[in-house]
C-alpha atoms as a PDB file:
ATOM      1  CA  UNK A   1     -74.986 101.162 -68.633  1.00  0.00           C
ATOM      2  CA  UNK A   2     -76.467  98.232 -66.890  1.00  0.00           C
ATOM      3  CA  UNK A   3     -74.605  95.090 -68.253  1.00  0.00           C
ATOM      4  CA  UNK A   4     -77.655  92.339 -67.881  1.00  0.00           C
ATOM      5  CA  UNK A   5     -81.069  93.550 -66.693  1.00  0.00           C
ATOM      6  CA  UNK A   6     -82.044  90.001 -65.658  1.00  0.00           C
ATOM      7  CA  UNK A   7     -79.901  90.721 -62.955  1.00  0.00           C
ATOM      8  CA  UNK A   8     -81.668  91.151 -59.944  1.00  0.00           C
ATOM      9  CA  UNK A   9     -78.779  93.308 -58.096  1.00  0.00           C
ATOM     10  CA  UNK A  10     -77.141  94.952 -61.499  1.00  0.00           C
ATOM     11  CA  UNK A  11     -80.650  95.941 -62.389  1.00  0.00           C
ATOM     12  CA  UNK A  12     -81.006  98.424 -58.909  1.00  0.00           C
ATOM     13  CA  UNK A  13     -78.420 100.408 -60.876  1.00  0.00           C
ATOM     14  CA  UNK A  14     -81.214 101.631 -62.888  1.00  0.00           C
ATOM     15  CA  UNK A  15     -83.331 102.274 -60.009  1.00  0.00           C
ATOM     16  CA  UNK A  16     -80.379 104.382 -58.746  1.00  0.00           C
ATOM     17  CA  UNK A  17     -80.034 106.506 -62.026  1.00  0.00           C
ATOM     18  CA  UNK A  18     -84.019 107.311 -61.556  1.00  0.00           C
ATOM     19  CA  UNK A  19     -83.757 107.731 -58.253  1.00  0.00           C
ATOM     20  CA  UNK A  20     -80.705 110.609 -58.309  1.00  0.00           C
ATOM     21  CA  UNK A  21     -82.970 112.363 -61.069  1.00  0.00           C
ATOM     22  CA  UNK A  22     -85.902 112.252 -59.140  1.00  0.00           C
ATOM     23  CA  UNK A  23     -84.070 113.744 -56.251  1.00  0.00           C
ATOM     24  CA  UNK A  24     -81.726 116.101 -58.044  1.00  0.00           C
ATOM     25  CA  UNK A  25     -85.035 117.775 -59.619  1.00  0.00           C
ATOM     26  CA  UNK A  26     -86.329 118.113 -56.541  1.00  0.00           C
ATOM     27  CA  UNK A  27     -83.094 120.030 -55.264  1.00  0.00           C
ATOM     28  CA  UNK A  28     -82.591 122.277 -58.210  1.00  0.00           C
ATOM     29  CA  UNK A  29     -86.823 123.181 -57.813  1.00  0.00           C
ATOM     30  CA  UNK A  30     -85.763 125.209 -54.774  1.00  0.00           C
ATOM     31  CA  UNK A  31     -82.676 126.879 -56.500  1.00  0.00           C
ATOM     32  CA  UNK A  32     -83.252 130.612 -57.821  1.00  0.00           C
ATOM     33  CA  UNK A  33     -83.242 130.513 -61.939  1.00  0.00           C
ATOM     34  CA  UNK A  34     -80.338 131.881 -61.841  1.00  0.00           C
ATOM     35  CA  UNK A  35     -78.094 129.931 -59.887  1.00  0.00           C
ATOM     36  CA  UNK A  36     -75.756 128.174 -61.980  1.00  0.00           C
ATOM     37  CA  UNK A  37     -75.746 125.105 -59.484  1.00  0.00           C
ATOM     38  CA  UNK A  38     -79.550 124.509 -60.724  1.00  0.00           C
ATOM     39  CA  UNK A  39     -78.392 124.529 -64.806  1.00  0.00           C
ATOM     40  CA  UNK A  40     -75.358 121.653 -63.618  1.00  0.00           C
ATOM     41  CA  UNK A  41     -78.057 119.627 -61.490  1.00  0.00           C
ATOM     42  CA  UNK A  42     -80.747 119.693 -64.416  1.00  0.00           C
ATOM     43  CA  UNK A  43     -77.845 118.596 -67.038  1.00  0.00           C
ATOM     44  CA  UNK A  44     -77.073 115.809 -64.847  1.00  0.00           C
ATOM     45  CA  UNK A  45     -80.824 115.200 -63.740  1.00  0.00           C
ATOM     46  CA  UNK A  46     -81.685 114.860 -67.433  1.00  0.00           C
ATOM     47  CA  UNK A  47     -78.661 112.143 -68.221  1.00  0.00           C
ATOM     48  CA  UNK A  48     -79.765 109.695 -65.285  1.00  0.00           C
ATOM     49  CA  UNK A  49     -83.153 110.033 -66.382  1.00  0.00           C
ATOM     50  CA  UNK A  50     -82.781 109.163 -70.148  1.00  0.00           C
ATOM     51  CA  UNK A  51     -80.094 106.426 -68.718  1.00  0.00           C
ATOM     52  CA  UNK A  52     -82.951 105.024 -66.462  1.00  0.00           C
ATOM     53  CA  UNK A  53     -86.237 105.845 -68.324  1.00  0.00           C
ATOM     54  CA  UNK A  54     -84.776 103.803 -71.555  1.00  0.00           C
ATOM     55  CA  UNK A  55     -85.078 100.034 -69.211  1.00  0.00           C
ATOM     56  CA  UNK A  56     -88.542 101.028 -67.302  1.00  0.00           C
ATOM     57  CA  UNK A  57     -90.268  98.837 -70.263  1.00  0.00           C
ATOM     58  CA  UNK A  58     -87.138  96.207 -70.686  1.00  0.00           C
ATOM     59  CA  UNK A  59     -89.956  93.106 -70.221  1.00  0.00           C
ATOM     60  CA  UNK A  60     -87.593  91.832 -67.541  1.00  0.00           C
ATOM     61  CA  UNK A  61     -89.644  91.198 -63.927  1.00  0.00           C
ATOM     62  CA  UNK A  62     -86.135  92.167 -62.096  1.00  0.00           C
ATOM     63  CA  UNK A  63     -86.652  95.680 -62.308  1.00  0.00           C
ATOM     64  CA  UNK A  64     -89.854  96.218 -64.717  1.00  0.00           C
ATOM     65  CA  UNK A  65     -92.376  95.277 -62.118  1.00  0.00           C
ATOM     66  CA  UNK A  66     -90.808  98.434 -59.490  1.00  0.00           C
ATOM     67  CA  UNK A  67     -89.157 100.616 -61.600  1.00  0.00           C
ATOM     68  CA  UNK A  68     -92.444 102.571 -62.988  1.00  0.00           C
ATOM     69  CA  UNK A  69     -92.416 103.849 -59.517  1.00  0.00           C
ATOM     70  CA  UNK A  70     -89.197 106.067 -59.740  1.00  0.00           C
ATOM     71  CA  UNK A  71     -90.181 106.609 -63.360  1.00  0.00           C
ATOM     72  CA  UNK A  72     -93.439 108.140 -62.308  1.00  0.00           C
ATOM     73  CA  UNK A  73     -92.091 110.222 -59.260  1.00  0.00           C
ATOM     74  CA  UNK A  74     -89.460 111.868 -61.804  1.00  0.00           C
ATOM     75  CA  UNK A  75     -91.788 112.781 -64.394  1.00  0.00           C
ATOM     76  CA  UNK A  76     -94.971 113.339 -62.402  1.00  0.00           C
ATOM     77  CA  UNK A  77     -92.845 115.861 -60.569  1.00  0.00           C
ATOM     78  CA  UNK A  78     -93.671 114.504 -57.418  1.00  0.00           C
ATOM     79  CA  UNK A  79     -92.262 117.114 -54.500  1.00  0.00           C
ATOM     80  CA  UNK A  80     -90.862 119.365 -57.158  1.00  0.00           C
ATOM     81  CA  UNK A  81     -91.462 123.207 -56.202  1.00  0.00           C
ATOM     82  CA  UNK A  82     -94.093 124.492 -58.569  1.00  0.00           C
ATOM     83  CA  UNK A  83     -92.691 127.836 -58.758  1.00  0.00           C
ATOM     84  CA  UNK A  84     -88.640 128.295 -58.191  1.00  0.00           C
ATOM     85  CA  UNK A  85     -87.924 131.345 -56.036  1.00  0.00           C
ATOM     86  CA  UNK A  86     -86.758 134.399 -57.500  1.00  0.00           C
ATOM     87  CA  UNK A  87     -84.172 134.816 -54.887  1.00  0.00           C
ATOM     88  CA  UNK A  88     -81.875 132.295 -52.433  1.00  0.00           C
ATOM     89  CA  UNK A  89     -84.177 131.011 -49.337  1.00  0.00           C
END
């Protein structure tokens, strides 16, 4: 939880939480379906997005005017595999 989003330092926190989904999507796209490291990376990929994605429209400049960025990367898919392999690379 980000304590005051006027804050132009506490407010990267939210960046952050965006940013590790972003990323951890983009690791568990190259897992195989079945590997049960992908499920734990998309349960915590989906918490730090619906942490982040819930400020991206705060009305606050200190994080409103970049945050879209890491909002769009995460749910454009951006660098996410397309199709996860069927078996470890």
């Amino acid at each position: 939880m980000v304590s005051d989003l006027t804050d132009p330092q506490i407010v990267h926190l939210v960046g952050l939480n965006l940013s590790r989904a972003w990323t951890m999507q983009g690791v568990a796209s190259v897992l195989p379906l079945g590997d049960r490291r992908r499920r734990t990376l998309e349960k915590s990929m989906t918490a730090h997005a619906d942490e982040g994605l819930k400020y991206v429209f705060s009305g606050h400049y200190e994080g409103e005017h970049w945050l879209a960025t890491f909002a769009v990367y995460y749910l454009s898919r951006s660098g996410v595999e397309s199709q996860p392999p069927a078996t470890g690379r």
